[in-house]
PDB file of N, CA and C in Angstrom:
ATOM      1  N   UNK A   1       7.238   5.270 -13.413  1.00  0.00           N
ATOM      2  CA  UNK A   1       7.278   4.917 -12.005  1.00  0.00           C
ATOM      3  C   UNK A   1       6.098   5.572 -11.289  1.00  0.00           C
ATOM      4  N   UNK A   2       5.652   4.744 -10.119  1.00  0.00           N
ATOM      5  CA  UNK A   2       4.562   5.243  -9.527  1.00  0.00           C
ATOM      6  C   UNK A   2       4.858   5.476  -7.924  1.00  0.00           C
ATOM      7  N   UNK A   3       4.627   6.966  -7.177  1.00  0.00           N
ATOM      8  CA  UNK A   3       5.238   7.344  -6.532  1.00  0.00           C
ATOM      9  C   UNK A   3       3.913   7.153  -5.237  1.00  0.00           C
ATOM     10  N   UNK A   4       3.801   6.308  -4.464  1.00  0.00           N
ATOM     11  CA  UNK A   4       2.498   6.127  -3.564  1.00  0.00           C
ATOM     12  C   UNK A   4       2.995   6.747  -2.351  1.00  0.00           C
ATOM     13  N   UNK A   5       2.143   8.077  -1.307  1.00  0.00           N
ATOM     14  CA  UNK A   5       2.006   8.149  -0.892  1.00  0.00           C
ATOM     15  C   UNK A   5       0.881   7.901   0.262  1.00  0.00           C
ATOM     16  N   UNK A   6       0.684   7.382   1.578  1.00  0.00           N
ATOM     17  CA  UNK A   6       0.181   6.847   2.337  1.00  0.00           C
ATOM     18  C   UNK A   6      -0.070   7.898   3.908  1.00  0.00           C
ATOM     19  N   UNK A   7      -0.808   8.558   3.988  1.00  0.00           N
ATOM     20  CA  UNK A   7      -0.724   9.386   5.384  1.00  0.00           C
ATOM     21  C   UNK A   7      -1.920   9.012   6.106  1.00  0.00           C
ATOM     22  N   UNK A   8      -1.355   8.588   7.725  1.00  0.00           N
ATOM     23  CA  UNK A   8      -2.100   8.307   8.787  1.00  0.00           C
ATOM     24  C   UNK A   8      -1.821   8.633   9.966  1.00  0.00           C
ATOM     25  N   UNK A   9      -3.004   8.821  10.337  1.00  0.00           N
ATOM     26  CA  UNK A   9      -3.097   9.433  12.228  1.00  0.00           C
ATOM     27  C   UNK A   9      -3.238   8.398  12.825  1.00  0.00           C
ATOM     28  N   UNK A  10      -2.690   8.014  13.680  1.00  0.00           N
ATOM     29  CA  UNK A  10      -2.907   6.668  14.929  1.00  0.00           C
ATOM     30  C   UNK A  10      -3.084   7.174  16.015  1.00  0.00           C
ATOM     31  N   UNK A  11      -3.550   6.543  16.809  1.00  0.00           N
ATOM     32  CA  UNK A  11      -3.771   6.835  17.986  1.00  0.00           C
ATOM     33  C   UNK A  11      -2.184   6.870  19.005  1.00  0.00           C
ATOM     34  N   UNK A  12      -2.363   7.774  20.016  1.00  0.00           N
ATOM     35  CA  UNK A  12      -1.002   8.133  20.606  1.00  0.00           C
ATOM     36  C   UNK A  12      -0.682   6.866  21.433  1.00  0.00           C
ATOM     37  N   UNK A  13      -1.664   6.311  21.519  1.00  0.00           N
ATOM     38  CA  UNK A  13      -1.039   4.820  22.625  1.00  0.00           C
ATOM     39  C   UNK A  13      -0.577   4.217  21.257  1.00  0.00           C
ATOM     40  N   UNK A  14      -1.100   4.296  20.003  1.00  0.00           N
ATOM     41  CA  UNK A  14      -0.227   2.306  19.298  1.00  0.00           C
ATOM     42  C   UNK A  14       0.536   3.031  18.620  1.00  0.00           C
ATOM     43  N   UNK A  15       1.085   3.751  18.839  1.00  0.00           N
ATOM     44  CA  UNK A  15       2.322   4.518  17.515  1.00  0.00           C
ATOM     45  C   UNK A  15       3.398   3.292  17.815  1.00  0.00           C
ATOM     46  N   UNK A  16       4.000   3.189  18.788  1.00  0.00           N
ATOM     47  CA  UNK A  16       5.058   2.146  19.322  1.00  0.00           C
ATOM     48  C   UNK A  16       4.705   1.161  18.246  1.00  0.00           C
ATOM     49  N   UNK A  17       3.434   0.672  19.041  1.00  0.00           N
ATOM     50  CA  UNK A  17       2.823  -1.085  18.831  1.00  0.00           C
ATOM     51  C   UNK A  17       3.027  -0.688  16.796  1.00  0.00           C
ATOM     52  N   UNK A  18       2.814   0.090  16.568  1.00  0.00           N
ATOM     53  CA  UNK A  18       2.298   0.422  15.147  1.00  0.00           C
ATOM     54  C   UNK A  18       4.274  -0.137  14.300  1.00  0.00           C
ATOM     55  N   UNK A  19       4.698   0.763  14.640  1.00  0.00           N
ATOM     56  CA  UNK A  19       6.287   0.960  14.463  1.00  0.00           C
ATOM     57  C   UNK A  19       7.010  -0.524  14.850  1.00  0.00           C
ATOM     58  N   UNK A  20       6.444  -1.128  16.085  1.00  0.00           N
ATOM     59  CA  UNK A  20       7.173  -2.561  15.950  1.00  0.00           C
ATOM     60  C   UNK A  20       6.377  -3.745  14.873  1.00  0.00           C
ATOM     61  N   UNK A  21       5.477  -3.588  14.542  1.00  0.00           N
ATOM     62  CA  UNK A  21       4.981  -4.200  13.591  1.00  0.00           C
ATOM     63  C   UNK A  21       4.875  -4.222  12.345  1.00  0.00           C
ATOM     64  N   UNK A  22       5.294  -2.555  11.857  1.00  0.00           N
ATOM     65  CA  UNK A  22       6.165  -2.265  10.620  1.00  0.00           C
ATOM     66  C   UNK A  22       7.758  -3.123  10.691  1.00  0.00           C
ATOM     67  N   UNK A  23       8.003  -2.556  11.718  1.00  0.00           N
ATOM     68  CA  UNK A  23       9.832  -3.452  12.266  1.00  0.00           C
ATOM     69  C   UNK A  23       9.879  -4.743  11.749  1.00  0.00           C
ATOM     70  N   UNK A  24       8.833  -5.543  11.791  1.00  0.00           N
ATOM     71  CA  UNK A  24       8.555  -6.949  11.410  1.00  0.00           C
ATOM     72  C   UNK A  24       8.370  -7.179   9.982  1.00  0.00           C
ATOM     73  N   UNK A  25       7.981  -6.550   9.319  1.00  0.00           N
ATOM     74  CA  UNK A  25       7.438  -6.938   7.707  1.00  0.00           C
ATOM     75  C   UNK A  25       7.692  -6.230   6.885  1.00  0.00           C
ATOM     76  N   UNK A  26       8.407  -4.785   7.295  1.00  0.00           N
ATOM     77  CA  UNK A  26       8.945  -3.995   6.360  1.00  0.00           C
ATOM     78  C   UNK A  26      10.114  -4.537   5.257  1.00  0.00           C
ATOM     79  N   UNK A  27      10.673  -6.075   5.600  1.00  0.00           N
ATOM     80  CA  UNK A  27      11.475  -6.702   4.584  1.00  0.00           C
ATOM     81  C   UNK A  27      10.494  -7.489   3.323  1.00  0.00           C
ATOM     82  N   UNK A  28       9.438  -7.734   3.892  1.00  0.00           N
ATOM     83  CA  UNK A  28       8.638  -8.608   2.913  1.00  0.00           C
ATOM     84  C   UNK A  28       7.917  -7.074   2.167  1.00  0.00           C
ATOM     85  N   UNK A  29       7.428  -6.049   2.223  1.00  0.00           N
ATOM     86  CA  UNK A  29       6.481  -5.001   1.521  1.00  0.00           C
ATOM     87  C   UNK A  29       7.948  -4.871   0.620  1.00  0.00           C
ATOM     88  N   UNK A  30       8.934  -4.372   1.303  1.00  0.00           N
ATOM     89  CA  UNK A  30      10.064  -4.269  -0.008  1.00  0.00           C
ATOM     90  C   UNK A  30      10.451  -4.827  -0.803  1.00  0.00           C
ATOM     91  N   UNK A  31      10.501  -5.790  -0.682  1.00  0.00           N
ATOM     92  CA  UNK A  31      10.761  -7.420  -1.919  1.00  0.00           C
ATOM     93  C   UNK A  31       9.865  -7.362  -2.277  1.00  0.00           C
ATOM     94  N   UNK A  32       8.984  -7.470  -2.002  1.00  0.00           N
ATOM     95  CA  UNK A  32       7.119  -7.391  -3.071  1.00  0.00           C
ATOM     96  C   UNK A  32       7.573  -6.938  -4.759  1.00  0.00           C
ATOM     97  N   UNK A  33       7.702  -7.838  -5.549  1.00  0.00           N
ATOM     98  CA  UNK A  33       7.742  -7.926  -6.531  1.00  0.00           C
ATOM     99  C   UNK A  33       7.072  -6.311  -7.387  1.00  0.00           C
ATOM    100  N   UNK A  34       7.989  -5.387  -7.716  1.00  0.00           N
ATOM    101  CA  UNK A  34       7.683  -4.156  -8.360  1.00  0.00           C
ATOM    102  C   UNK A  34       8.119  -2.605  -7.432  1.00  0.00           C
ATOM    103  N   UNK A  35       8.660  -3.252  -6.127  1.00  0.00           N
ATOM    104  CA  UNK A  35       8.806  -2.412  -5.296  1.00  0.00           C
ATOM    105  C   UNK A  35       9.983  -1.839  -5.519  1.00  0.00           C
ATOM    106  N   UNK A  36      10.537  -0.411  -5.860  1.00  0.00           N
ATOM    107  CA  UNK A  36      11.565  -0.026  -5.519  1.00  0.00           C
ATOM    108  C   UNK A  36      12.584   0.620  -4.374  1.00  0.00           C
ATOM    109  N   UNK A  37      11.417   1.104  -3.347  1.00  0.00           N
ATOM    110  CA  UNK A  37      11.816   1.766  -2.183  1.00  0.00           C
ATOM    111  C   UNK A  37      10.435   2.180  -1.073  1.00  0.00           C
ATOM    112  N   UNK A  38      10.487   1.832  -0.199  1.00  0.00           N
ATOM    113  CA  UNK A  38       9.635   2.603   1.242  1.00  0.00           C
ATOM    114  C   UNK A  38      10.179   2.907   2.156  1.00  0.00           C
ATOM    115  N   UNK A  39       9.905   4.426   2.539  1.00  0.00           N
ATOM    116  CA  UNK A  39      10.308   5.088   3.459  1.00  0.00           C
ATOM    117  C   UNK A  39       9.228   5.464   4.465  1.00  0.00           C
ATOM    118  N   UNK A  40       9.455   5.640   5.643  1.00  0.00           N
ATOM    119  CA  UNK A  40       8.060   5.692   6.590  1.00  0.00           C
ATOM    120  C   UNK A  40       8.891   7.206   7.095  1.00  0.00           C
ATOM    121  N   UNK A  41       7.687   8.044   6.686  1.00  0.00           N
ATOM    122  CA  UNK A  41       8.065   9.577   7.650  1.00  0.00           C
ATOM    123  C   UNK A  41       7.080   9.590   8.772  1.00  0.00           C
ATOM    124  N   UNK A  42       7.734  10.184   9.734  1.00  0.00           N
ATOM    125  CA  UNK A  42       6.680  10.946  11.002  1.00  0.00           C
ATOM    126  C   UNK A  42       6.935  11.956  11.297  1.00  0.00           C
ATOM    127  N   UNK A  43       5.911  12.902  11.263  1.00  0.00           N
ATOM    128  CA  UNK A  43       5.651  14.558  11.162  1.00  0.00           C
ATOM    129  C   UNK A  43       6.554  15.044  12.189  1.00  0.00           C
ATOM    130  N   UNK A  44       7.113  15.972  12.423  1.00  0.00           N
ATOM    131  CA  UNK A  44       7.736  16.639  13.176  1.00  0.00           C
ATOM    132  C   UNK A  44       7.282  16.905  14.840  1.00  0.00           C
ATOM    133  N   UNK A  45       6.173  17.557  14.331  1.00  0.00           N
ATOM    134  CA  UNK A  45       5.334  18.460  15.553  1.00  0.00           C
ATOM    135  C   UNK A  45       3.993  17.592  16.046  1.00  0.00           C
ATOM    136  N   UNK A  46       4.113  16.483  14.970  1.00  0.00           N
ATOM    137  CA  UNK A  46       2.697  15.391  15.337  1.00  0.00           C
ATOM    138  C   UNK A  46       3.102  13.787  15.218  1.00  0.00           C
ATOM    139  N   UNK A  47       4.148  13.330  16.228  1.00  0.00           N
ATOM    140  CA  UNK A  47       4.390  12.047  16.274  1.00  0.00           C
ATOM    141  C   UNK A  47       3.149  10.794  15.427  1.00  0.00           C
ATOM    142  N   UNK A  48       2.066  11.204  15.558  1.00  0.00           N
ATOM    143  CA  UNK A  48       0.852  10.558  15.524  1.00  0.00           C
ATOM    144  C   UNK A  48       0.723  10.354  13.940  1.00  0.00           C
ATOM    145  N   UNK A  49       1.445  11.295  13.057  1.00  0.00           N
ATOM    146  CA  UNK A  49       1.013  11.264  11.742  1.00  0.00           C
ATOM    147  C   UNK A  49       2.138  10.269  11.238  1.00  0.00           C
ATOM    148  N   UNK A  50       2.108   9.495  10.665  1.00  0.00           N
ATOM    149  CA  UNK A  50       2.995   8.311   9.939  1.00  0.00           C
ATOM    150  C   UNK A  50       2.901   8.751   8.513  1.00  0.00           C
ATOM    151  N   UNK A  51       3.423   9.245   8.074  1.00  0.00           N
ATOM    152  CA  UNK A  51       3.409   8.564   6.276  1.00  0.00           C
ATOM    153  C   UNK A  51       4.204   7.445   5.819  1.00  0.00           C
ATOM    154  N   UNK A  52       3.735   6.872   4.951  1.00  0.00           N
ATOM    155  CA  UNK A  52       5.004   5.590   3.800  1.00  0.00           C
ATOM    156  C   UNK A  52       4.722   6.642   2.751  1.00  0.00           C
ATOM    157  N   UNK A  53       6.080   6.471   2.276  1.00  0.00           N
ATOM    158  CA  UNK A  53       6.054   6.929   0.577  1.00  0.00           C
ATOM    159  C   UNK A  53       6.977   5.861  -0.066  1.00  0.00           C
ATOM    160  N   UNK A  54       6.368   5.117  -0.864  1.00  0.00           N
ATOM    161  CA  UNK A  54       6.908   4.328  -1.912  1.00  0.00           C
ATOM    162  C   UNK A  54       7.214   4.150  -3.322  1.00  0.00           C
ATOM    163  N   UNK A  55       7.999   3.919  -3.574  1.00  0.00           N
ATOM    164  CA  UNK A  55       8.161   3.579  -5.419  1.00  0.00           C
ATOM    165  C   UNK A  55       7.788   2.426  -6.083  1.00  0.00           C
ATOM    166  N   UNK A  56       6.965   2.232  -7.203  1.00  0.00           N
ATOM    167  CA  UNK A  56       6.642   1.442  -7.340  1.00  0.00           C
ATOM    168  C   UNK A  56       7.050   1.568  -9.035  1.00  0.00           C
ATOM    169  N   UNK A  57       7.779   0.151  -9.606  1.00  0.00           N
ATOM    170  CA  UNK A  57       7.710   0.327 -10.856  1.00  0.00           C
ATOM    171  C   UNK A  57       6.495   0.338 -12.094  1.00  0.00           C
ATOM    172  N   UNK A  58       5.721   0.176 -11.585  1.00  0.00           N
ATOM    173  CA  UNK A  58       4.304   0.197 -12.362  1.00  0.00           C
ATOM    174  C   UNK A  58       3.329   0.397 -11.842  1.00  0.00           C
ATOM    175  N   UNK A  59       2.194   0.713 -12.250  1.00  0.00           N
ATOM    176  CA  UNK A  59       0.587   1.032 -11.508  1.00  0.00           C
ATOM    177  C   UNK A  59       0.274  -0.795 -11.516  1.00  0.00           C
ATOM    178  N   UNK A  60       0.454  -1.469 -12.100  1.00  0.00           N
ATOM    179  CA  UNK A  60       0.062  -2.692 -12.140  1.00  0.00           C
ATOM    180  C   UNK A  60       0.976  -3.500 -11.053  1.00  0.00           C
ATOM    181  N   UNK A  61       2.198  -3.021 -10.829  1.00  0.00           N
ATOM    182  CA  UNK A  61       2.466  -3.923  -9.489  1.00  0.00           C
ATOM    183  C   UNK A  61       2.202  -3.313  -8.186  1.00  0.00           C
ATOM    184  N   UNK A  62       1.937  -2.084  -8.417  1.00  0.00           N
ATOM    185  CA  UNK A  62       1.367  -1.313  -7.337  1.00  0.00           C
ATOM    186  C   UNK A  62       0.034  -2.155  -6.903  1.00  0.00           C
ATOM    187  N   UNK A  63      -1.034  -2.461  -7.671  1.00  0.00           N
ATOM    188  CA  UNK A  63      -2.401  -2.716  -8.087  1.00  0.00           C
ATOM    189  C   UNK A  63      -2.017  -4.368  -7.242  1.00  0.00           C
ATOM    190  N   UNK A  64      -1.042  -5.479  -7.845  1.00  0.00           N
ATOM    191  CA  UNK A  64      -0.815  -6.263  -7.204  1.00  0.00           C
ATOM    192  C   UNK A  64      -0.208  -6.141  -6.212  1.00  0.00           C
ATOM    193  N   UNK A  65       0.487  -5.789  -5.338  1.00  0.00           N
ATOM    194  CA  UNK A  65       0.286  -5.382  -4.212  1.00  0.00           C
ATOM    195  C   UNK A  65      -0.748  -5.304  -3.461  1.00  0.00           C
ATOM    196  N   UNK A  66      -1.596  -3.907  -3.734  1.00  0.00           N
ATOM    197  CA  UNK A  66      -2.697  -4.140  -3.270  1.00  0.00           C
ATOM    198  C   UNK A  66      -3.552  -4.894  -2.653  1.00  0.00           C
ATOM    199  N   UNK A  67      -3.166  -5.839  -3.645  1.00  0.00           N
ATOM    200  CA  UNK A  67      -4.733  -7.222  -3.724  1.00  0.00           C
ATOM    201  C   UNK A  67      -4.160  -8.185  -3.091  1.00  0.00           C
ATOM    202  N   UNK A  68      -3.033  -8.093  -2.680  1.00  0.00           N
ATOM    203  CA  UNK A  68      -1.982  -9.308  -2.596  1.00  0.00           C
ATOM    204  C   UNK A  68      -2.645  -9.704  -1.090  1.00  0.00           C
ATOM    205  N   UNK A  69      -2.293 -10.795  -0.510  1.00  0.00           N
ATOM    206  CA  UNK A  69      -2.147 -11.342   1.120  1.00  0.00           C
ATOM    207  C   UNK A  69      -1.428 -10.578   2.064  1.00  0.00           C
ATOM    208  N   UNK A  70      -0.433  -9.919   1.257  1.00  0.00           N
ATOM    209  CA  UNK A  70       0.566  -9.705   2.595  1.00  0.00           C
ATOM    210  C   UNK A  70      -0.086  -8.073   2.773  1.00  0.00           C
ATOM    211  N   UNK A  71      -0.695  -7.531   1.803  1.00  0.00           N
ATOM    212  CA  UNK A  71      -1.288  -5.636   2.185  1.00  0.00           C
ATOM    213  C   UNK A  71      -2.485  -6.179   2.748  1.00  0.00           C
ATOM    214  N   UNK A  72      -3.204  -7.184   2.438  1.00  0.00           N
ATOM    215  CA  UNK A  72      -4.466  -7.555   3.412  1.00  0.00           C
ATOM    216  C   UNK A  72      -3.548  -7.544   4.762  1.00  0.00           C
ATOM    217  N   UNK A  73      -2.985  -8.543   4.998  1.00  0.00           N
ATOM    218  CA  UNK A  73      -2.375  -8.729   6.590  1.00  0.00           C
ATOM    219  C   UNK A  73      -2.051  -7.199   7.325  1.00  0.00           C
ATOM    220  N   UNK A  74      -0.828  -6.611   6.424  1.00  0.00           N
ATOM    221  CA  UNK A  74      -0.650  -5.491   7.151  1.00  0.00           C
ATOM    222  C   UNK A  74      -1.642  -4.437   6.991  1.00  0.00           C
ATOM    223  N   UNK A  75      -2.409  -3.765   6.002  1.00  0.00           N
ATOM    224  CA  UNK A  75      -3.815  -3.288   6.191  1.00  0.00           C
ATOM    225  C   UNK A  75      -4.238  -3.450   7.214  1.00  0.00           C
ATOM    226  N   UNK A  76      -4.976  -5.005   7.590  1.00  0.00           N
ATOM    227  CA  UNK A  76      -5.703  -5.119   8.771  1.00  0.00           C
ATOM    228  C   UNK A  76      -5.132  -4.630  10.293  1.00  0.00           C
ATOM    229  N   UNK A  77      -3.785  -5.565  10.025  1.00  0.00           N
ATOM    230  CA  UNK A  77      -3.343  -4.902  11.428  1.00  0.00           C
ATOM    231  C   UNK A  77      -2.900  -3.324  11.647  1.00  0.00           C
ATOM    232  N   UNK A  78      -2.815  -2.422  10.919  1.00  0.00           N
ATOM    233  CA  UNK A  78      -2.368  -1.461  10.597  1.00  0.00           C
ATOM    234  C   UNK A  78      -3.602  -0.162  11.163  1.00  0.00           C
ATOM    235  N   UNK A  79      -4.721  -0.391  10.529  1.00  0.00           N
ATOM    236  CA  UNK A  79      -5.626  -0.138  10.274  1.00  0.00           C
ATOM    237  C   UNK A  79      -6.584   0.190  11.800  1.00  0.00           C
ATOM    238  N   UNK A  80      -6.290  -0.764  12.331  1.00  0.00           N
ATOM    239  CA  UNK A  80      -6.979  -1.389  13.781  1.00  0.00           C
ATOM    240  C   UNK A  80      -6.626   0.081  14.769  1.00  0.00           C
ATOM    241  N   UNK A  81      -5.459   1.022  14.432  1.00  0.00           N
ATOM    242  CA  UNK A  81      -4.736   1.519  15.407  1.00  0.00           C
ATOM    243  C   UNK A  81      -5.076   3.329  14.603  1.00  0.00           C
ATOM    244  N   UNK A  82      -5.678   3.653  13.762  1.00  0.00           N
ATOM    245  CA  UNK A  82      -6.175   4.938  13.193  1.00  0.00           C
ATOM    246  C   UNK A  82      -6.843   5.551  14.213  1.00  0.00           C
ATOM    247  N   UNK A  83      -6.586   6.686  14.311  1.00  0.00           N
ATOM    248  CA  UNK A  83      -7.641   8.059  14.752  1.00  0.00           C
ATOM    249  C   UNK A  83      -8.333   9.050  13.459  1.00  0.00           C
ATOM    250  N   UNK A  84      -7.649   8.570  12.744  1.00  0.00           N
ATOM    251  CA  UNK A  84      -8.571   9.519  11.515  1.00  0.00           C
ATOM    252  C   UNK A  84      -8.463   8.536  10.374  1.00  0.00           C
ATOM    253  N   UNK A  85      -9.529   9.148   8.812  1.00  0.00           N
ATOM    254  CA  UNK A  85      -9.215   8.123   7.992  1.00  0.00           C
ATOM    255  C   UNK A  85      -7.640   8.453   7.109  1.00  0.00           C
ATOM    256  N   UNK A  86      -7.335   7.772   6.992  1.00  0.00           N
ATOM    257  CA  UNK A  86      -6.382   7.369   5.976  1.00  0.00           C
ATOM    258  C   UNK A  86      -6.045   8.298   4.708  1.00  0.00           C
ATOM    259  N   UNK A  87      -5.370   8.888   3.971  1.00  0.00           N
ATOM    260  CA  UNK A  87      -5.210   9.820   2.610  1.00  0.00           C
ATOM    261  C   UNK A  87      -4.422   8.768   2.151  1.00  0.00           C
ATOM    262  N   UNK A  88      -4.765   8.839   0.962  1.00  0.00           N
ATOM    263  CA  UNK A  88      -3.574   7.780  -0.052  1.00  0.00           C
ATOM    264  C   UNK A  88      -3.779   8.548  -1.182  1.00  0.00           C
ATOM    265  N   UNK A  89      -2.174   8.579  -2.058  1.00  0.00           N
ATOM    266  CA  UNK A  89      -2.128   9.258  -3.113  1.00  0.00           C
ATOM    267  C   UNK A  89      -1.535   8.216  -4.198  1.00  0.00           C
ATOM    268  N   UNK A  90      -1.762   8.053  -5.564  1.00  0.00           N
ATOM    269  CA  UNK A  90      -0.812   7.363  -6.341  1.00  0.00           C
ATOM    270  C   UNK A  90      -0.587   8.698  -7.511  1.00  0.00           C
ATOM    271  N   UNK A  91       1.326   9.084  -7.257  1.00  0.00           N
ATOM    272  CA  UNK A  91       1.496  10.337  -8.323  1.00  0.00           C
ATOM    273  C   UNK A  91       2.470   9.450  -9.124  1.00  0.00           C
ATOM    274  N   UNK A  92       2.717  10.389 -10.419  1.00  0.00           N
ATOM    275  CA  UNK A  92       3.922   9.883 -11.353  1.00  0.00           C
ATOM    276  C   UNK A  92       4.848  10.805 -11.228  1.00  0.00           C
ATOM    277  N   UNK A  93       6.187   9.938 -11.097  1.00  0.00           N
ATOM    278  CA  UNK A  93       7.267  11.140 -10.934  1.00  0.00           C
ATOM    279  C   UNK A  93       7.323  11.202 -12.274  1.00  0.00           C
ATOM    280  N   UNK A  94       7.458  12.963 -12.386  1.00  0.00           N
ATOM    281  CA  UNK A  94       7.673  13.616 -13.565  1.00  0.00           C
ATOM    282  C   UNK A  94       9.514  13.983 -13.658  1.00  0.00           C
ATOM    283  N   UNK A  95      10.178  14.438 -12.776  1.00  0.00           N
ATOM    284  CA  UNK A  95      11.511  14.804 -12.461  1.00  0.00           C
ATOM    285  C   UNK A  95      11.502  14.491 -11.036  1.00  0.00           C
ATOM    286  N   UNK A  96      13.210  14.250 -11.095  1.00  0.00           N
ATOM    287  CA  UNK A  96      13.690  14.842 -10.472  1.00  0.00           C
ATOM    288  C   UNK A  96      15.106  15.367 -10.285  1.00  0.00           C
ATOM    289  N   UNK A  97      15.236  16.473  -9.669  1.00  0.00           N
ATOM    290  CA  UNK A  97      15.788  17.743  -9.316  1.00  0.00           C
ATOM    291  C   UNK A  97      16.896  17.474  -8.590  1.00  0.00           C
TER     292      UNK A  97
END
C-alpha cells in the first residue's frame, strides 16, 4: 500500500472557496479506481495549512490517478488558491500499531 501525503498553504481568503470545492468531488477522488481512503487535515494553529493523506493500493494506481482528468481538474483548480509551494510525499506503510 501506498500512503500519499499532500501539504498546502492557501491563501486565508480561499480556504472556504478551497473546502467547498473539495465538498464537491471528494466522492469522485475516492472511487478513483485504487483508492482506499482520503482524509483532509487542517493544522491546528494554521487554518491555512490543508493536508490530504491518502491510501492508495498501488504506486501504479496512485501514478494513474495522477495522470488521470479528474487530478488535472482538481490540481488546477486547487492549485490557483496556494501561498506557498506544495510538499507531496509517496511513503509505504510498513506497520501499523
Amino acid at each position: 500500500m501506498i500512503v500519499r501525503i499532500v501539504k498546502m498553504t492557501f491563501k486565508e481568503d480561499k480556504i472556504i472557496e478551497f473546502l467547498a470545492f473539495l465538498e464537491e468531488n471528494k466522492s469522485k477522488i475516492r472511487d478513483f479506481p485504487g483508492c482506499e481512503m482520503v482524509e483532509i487535515l487542517q493544522e491546528k494553529d494554521n487554518p491555512a495549512v490543508i493536508m490530504t493523506h491518502s491510501h492508495w493500493q498501488s504506486e501504479a494506481e496512485l501514478e494513474a490517478y495522477r495522470n488521470s482528468d479528474l487530478f488535472n481538474f482538481v490540481w488546477s483548480n486547487t492549485k490557483i488558491h496556494f501561498n506557498a509551494k506544495p510538499e507531496a510525499y509517496s511513503m509505504l506503510s510498513l506497520d501499523k500499531l
